[in-house]
PDB file of N, CA and C in Angstrom:
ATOM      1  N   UNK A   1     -22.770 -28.987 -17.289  1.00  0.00           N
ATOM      2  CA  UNK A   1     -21.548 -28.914 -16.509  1.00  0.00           C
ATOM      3  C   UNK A   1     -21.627 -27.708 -15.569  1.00  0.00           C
ATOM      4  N   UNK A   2     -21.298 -27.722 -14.331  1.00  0.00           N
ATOM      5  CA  UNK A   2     -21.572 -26.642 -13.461  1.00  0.00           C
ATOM      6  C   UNK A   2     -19.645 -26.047 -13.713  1.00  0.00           C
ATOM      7  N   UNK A   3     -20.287 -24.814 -13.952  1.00  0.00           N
ATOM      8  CA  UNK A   3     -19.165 -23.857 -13.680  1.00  0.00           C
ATOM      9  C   UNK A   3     -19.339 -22.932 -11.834  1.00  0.00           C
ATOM     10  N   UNK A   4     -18.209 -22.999 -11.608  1.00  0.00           N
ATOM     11  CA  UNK A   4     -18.043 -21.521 -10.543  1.00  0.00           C
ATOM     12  C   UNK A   4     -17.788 -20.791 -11.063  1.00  0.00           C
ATOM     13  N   UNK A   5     -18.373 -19.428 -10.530  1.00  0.00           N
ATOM     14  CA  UNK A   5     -18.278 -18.115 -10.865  1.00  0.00           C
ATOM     15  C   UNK A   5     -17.533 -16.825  -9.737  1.00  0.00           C
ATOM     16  N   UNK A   6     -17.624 -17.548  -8.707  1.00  0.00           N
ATOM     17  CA  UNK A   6     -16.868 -16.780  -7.452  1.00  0.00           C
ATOM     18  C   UNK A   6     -16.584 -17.463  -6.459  1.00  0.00           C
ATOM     19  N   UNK A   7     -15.514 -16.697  -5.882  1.00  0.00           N
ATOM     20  CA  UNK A   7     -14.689 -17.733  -4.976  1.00  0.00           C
ATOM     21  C   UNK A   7     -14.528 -16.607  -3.401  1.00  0.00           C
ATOM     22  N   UNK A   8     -13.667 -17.263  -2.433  1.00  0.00           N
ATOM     23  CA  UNK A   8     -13.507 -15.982  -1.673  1.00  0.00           C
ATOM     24  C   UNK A   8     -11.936 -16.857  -1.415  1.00  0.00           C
ATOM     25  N   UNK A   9     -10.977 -15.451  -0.599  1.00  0.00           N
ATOM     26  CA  UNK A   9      -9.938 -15.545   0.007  1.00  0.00           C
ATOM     27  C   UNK A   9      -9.961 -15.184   1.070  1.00  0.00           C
ATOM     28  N   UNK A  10      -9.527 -15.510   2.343  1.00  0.00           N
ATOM     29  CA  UNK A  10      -9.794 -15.369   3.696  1.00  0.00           C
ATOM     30  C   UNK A  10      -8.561 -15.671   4.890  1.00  0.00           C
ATOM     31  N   UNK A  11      -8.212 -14.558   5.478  1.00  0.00           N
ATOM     32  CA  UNK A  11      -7.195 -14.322   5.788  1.00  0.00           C
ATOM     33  C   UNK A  11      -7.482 -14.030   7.299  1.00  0.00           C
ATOM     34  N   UNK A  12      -6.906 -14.200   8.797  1.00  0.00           N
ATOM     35  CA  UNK A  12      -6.629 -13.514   9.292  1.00  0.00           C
ATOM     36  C   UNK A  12      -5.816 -13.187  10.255  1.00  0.00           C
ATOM     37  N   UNK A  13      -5.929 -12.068  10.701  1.00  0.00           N
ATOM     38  CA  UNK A  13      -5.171 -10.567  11.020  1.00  0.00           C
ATOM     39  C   UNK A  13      -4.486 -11.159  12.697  1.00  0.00           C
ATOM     40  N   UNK A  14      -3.669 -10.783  12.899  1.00  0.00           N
ATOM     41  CA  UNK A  14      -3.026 -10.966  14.634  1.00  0.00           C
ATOM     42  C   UNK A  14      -4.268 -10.765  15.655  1.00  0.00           C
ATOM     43  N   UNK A  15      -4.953 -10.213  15.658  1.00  0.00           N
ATOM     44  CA  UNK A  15      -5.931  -9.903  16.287  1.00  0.00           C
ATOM     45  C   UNK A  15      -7.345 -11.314  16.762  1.00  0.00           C
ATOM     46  N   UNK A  16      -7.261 -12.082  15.579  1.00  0.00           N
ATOM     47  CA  UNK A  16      -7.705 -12.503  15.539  1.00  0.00           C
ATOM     48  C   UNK A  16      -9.108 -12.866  14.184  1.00  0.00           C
ATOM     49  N   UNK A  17      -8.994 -11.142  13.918  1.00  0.00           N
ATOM     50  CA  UNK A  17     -10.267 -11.085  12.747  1.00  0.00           C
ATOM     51  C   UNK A  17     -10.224 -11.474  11.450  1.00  0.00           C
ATOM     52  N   UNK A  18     -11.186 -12.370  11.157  1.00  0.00           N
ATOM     53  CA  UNK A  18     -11.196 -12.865   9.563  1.00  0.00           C
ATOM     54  C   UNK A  18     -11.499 -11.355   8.392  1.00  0.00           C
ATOM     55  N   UNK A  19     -10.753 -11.293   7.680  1.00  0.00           N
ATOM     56  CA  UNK A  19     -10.808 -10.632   6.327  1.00  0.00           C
ATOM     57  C   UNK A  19     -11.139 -11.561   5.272  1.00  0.00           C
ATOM     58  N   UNK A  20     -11.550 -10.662   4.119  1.00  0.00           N
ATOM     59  CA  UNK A  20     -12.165 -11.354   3.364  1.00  0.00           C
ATOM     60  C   UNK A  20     -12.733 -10.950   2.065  1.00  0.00           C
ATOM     61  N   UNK A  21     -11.717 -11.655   0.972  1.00  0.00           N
ATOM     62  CA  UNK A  21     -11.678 -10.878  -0.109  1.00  0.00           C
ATOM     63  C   UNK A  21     -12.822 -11.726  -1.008  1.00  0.00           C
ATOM     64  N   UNK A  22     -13.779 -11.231  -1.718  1.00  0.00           N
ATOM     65  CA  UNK A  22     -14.688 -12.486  -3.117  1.00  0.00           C
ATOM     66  C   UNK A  22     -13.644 -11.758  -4.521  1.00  0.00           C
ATOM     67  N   UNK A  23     -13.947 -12.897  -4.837  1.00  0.00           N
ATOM     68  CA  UNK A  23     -13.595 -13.338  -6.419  1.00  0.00           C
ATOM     69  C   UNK A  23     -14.964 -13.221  -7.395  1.00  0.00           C
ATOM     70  N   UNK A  24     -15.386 -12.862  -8.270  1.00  0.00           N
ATOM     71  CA  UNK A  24     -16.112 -13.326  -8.659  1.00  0.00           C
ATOM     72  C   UNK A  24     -15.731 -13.186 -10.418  1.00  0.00           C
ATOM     73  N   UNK A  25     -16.416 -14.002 -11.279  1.00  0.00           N
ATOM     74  CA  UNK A  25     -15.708 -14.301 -12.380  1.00  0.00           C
ATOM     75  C   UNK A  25     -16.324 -13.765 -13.637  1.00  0.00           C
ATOM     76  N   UNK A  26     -16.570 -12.905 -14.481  1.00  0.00           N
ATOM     77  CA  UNK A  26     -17.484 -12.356 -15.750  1.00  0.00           C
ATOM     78  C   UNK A  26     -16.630 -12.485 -16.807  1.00  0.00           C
ATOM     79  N   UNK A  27     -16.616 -13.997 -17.852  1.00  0.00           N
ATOM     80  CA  UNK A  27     -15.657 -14.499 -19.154  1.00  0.00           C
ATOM     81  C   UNK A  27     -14.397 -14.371 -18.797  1.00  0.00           C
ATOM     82  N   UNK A  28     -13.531 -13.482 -18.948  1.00  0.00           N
ATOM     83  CA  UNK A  28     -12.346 -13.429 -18.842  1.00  0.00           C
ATOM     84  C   UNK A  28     -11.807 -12.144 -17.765  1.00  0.00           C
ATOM     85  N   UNK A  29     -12.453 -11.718 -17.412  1.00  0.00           N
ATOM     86  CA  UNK A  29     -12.386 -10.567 -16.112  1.00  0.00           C
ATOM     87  C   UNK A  29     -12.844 -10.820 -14.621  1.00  0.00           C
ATOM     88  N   UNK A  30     -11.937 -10.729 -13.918  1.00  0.00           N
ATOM     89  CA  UNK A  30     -12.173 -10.977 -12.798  1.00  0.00           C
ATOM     90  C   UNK A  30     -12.557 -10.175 -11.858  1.00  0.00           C
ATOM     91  N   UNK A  31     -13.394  -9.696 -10.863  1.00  0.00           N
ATOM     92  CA  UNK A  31     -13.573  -8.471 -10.540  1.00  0.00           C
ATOM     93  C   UNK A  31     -13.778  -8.996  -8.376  1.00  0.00           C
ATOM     94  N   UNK A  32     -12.548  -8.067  -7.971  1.00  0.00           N
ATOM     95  CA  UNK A  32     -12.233  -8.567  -6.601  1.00  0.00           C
ATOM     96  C   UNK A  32     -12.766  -7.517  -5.611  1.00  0.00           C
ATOM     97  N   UNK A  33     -13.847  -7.580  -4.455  1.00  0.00           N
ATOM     98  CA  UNK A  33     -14.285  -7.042  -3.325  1.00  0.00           C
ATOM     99  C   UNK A  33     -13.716  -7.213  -1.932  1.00  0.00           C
ATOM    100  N   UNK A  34     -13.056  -6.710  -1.283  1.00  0.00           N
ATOM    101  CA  UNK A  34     -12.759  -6.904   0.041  1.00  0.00           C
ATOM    102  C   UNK A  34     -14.003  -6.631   1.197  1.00  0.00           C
ATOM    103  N   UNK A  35     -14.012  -7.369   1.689  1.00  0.00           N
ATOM    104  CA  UNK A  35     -15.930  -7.159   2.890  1.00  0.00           C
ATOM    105  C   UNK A  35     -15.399  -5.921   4.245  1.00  0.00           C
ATOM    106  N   UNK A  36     -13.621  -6.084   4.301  1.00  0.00           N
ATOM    107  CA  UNK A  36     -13.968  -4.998   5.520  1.00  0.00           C
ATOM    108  C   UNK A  36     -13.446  -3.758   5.007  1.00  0.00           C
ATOM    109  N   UNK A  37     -13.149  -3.485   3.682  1.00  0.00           N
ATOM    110  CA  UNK A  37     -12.471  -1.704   3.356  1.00  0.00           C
ATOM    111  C   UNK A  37     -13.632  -1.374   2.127  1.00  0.00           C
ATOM    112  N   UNK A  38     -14.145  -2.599   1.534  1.00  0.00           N
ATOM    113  CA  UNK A  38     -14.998  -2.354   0.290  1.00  0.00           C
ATOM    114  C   UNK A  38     -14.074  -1.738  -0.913  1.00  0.00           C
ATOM    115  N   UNK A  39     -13.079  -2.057  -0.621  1.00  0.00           N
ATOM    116  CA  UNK A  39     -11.834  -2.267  -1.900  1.00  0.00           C
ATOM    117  C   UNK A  39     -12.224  -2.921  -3.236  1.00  0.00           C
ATOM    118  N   UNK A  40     -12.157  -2.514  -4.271  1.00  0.00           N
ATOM    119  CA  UNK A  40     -12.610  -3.051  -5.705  1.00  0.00           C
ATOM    120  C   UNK A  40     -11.264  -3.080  -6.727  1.00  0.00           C
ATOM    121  N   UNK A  41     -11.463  -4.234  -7.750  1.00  0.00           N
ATOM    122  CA  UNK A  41     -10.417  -3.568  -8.346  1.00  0.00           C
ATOM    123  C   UNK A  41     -10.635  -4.964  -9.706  1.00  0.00           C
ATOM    124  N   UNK A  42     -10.873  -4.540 -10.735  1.00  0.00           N
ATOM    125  CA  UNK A  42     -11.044  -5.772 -11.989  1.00  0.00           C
ATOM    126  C   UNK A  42      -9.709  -6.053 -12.004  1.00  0.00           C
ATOM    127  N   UNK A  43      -9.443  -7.435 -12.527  1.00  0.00           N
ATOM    128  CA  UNK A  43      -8.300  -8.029 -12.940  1.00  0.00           C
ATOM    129  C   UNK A  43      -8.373  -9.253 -13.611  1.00  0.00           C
ATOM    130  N   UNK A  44      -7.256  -9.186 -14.373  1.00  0.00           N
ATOM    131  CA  UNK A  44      -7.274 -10.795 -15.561  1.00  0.00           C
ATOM    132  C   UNK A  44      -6.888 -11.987 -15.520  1.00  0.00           C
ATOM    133  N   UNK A  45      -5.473 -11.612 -14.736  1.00  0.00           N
ATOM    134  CA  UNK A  45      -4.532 -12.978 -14.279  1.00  0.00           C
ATOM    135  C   UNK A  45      -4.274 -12.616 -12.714  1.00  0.00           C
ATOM    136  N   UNK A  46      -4.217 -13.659 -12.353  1.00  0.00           N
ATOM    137  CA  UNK A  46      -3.804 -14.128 -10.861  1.00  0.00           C
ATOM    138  C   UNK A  46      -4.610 -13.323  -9.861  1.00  0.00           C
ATOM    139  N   UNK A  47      -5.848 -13.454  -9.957  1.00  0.00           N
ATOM    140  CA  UNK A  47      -6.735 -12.595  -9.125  1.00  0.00           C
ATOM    141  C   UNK A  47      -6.486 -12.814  -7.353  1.00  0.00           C
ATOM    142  N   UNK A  48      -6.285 -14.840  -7.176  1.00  0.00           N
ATOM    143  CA  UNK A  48      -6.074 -14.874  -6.082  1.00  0.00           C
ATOM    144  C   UNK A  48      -4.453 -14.390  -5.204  1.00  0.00           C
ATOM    145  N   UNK A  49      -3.942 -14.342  -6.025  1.00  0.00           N
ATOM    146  CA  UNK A  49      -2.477 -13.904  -4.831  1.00  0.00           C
ATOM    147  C   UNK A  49      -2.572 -12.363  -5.138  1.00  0.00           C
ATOM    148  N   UNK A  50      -3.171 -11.681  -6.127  1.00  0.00           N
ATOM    149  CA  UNK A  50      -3.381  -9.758  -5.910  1.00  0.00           C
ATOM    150  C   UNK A  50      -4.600 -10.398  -4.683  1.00  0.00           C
ATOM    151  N   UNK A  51      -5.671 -10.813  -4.287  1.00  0.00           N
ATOM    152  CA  UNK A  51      -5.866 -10.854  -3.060  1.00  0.00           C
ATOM    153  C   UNK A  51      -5.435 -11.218  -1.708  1.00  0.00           C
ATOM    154  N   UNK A  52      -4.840 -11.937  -1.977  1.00  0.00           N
ATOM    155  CA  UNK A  52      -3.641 -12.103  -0.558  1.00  0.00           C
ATOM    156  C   UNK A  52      -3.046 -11.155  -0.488  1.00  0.00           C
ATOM    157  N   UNK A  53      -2.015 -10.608  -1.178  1.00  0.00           N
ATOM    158  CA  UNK A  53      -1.685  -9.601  -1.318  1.00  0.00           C
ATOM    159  C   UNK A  53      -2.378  -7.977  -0.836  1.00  0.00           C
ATOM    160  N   UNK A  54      -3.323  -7.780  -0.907  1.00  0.00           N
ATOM    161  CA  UNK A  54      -3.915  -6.999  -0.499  1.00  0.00           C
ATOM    162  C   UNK A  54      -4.265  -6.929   0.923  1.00  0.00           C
ATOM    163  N   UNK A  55      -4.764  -8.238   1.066  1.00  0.00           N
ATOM    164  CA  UNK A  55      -5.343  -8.677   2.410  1.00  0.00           C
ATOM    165  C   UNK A  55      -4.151  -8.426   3.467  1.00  0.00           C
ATOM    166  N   UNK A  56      -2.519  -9.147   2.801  1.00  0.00           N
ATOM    167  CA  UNK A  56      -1.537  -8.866   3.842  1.00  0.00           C
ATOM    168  C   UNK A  56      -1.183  -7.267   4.005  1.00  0.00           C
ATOM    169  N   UNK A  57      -1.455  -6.820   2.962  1.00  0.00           N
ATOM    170  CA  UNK A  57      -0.534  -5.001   3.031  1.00  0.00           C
ATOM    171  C   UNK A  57      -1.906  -4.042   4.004  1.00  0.00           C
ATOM    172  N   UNK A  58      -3.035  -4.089   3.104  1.00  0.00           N
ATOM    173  CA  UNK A  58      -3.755  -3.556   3.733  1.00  0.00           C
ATOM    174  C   UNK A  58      -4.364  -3.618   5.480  1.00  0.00           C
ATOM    175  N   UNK A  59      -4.390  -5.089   5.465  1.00  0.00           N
ATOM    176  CA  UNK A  59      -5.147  -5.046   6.732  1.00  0.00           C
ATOM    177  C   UNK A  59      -3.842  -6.217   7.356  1.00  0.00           C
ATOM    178  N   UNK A  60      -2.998  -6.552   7.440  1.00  0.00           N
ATOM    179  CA  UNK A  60      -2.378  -7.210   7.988  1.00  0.00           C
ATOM    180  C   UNK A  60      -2.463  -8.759   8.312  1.00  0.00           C
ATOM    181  N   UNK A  61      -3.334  -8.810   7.193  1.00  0.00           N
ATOM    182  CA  UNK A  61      -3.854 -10.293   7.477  1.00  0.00           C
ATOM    183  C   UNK A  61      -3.160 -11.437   6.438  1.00  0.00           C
ATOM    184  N   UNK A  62      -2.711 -12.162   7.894  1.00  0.00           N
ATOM    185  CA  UNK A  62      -1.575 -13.225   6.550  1.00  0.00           C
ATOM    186  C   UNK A  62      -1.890 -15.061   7.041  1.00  0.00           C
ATOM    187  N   UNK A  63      -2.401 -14.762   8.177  1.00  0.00           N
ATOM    188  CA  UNK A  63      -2.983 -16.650   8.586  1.00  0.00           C
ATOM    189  C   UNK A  63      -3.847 -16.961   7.507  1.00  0.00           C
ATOM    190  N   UNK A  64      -3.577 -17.716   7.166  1.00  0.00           N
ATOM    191  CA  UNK A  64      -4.407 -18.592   6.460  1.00  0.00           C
ATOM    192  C   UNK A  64      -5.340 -19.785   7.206  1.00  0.00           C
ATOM    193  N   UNK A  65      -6.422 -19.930   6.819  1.00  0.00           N
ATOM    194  CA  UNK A  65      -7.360 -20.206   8.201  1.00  0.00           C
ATOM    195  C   UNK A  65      -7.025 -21.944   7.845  1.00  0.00           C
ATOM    196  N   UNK A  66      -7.274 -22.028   6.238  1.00  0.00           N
ATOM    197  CA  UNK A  66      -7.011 -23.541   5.527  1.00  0.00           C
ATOM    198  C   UNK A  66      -5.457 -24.301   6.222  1.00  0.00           C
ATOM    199  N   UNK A  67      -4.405 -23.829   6.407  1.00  0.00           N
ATOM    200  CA  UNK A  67      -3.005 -24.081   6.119  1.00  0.00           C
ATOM    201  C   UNK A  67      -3.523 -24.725   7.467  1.00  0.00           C
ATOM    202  N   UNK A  68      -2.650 -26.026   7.308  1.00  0.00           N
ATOM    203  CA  UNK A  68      -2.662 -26.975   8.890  1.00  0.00           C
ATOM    204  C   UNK A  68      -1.338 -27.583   8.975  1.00  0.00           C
TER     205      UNK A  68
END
């Protein structure tokens, strides 16, 4: 059975620029990278909206590239 192990969230900014948070998954810990501040931070539950979250406060990025 194939498992995933990391994911990304991807956001962007008025400007135009994609941000871009990975997920990646170790048993029950989740451990989240942002690609443009190099922001880190482990977490257990709800890894993806503490990355949105981040993505909107920090860098201002709230488009969602998916949403149509």
């Amino acid at each position: 059975m194939l498992q995933i192990n990391s994911s990304r969230v991807s956001r962007w900014d008025q400007h135009g620029r994609e941000h871009i948070v990975h997920v990646t998954r170790t048993g029950a810990q989740r451990l989240m990278s942002c690609d443009t501040c190099g922001w880190r931070k482990k977490v257990q539950f709800l890894p993806w909206l503490k990355a949105e979250e981040h993505l909107a406060e920090e860098h201002q990025a709230t488009v969602d590239p998916t949403a149509g």
